[in-house]
C-alpha atoms as a PDB file:
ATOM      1  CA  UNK A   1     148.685 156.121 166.405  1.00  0.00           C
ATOM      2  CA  UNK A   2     145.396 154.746 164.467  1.00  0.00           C
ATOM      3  CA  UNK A   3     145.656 154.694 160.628  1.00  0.00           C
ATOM      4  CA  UNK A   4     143.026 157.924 160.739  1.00  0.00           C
ATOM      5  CA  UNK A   5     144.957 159.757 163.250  1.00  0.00           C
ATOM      6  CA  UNK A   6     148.357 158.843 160.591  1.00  0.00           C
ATOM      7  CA  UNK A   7     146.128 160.099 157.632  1.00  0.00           C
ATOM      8  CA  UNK A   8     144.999 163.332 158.629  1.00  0.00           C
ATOM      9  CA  UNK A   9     148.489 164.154 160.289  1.00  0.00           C
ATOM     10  CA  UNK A  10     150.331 163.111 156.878  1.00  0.00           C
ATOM     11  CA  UNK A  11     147.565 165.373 154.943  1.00  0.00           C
ATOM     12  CA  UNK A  12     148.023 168.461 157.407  1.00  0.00           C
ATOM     13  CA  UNK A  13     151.636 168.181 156.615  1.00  0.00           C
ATOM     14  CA  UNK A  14     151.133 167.775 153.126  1.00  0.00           C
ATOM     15  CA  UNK A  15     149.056 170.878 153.296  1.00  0.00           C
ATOM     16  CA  UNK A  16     150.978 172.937 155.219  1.00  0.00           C
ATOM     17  CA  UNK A  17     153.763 172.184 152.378  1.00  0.00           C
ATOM     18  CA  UNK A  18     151.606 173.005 149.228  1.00  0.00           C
ATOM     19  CA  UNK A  19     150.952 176.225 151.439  1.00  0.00           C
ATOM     20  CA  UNK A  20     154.628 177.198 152.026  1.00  0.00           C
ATOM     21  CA  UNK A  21     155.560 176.647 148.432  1.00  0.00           C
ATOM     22  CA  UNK A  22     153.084 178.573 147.447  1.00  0.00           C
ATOM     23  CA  UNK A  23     153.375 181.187 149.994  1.00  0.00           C
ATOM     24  CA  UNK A  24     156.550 181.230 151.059  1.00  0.00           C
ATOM     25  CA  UNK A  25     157.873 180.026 155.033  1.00  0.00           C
ATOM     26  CA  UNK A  26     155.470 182.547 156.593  1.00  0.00           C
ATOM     27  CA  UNK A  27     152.584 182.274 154.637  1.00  0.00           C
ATOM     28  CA  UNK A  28     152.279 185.703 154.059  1.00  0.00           C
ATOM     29  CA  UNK A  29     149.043 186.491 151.945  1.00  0.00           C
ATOM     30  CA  UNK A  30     147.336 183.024 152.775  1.00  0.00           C
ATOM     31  CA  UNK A  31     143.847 183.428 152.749  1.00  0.00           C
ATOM     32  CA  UNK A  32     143.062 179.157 152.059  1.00  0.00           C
ATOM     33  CA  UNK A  33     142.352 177.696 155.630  1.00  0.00           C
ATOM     34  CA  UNK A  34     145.025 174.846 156.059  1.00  0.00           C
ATOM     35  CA  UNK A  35     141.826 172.199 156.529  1.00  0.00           C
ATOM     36  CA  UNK A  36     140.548 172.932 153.108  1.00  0.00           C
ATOM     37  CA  UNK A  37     143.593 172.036 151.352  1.00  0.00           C
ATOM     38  CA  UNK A  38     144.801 169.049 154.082  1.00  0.00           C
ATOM     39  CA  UNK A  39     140.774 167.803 153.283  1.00  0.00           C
ATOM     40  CA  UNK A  40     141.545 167.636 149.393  1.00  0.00           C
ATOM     41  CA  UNK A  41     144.728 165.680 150.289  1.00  0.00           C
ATOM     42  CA  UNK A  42     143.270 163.664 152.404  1.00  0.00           C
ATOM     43  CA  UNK A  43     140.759 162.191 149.630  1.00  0.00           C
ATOM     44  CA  UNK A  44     143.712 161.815 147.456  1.00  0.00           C
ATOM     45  CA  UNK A  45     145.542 159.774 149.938  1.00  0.00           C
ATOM     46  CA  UNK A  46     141.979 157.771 150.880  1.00  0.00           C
ATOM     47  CA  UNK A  47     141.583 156.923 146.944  1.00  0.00           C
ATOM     48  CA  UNK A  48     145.470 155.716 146.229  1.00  0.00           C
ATOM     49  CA  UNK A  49     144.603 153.443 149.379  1.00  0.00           C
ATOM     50  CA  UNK A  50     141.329 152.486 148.130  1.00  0.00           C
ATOM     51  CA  UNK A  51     143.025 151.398 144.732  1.00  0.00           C
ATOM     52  CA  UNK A  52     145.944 149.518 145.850  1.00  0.00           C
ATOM     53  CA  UNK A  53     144.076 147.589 148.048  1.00  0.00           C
ATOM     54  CA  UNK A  54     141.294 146.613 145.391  1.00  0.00           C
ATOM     55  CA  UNK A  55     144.220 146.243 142.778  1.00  0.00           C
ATOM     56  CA  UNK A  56     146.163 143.816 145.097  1.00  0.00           C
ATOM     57  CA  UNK A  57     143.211 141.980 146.044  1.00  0.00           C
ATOM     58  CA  UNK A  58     142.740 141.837 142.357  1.00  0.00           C
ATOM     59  CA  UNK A  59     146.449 140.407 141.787  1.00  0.00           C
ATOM     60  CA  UNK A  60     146.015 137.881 144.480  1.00  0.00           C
ATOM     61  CA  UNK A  61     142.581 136.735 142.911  1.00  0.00           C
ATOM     62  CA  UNK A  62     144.673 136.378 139.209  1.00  0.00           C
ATOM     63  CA  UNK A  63     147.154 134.234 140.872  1.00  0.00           C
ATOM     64  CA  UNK A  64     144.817 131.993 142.797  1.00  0.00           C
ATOM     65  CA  UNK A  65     143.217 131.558 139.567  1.00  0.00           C
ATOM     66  CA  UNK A  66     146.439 130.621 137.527  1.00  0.00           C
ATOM     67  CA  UNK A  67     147.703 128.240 140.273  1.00  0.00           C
ATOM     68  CA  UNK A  68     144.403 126.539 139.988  1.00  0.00           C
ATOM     69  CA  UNK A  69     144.729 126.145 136.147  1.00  0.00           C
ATOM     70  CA  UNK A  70     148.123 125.288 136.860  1.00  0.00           C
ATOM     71  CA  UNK A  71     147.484 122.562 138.894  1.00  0.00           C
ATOM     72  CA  UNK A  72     147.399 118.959 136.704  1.00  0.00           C
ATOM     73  CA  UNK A  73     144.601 116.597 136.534  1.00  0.00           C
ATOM     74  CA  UNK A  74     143.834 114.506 139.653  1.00  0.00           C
ATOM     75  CA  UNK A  75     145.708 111.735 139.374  1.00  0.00           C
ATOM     76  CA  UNK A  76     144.388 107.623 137.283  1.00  0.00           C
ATOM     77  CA  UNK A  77     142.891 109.699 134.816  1.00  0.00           C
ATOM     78  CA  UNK A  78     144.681 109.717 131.224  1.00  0.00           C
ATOM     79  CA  UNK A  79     143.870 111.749 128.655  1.00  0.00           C
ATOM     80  CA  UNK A  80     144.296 110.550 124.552  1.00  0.00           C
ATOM     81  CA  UNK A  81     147.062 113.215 123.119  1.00  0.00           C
ATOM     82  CA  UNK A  82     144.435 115.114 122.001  1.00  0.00           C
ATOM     83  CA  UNK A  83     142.501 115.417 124.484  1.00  0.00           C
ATOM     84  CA  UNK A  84     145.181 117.068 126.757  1.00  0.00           C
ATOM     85  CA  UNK A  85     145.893 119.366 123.726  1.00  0.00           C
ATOM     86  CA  UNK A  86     142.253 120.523 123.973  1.00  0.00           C
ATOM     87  CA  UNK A  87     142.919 120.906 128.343  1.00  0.00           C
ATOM     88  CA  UNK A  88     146.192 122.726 127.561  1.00  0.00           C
ATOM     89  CA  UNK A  89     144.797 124.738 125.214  1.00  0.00           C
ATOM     90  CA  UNK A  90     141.694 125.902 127.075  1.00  0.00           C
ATOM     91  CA  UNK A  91     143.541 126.630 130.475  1.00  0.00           C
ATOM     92  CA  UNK A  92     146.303 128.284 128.111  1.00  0.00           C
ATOM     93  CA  UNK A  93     143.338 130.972 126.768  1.00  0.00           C
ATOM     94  CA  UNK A  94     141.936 131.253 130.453  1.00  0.00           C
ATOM     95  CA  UNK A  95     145.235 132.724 131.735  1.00  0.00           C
ATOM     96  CA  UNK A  96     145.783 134.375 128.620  1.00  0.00           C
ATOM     97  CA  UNK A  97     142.213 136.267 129.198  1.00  0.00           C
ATOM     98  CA  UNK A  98     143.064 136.924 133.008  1.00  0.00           C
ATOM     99  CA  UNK A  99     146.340 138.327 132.468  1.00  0.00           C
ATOM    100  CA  UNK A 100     145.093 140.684 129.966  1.00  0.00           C
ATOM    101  CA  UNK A 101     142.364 141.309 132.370  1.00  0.00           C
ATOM    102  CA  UNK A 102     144.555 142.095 135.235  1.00  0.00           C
ATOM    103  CA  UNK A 103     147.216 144.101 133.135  1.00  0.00           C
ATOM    104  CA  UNK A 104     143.936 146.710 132.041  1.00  0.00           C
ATOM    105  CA  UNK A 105     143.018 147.328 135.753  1.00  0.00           C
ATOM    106  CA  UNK A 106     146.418 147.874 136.442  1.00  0.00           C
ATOM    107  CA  UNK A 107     147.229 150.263 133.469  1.00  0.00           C
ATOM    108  CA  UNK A 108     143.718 151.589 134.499  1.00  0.00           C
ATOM    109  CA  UNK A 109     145.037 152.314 138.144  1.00  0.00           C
ATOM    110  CA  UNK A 110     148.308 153.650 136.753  1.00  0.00           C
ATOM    111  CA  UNK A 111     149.763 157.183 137.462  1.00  0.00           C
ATOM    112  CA  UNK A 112     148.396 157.981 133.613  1.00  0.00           C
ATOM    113  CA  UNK A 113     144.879 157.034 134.948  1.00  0.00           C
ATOM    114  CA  UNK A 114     142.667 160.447 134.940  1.00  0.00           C
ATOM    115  CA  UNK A 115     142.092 161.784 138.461  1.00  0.00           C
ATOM    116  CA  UNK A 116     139.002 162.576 140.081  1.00  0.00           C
ATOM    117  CA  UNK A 117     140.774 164.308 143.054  1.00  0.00           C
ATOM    118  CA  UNK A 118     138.287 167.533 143.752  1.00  0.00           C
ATOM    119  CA  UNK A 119     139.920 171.161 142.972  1.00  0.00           C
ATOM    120  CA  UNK A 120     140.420 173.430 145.621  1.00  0.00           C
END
């Protein structure tokens, strides 16, 4: 089964759930077409995915970075004390800046974030 064909089967179920809690086993009194609500859920599920995906690309992107300014200085050249103080320091404030960069978009992403999922 293709990851569209998944989607919109998870949604339908989904659906038919909010539906039943709402309306009990047999629906009685149901006037929402199932494809309405599975839609909404749908766009839900379509925007978590979107997210995760951009947010993980965005973690693997932070720790490229901080292996990079991990990495030392090619070998045969030497630094004076200070110097490699000033390095340190400056590839110290770079992670420092992308980890606090990385920890917004994920707070950002959180389940605190606001919605934008339509209403029914």
């Amino acid at each position: 089964m293709n990851d569209s064909a998944e989607l919109d089967k998870n949604a339908t179920a989904a659906a038919e759930e909010v539906l039943r809690v709402i309306y009990g086993d047999d629906l009685n009194g149901c006037v929402v077409r199932l494809d309405d609500v599975s839609r909404v859920i749908r766009s839900a599920f379509e925007k978590h995915a979107r997210n995760a995906a951009d947010l993980s690309e965005l973690h693997a992107k932070g720790f490229e970075a901080v292996q990079l300014l991990a990495t030392p200085p090619a070998t045969g050249h030497t630094f004076s004390p200070e110097d490699l103080r000033t390095l340190l320091g400056e590839r110290l404030d770079k992670i420092r800046e992308l980890a606090t960069k990385i920890l917004e978009a994920t707070k950002a992403e959180g389940p605190e974030a606001e919605s934008d999922t339509p209403a029914l």
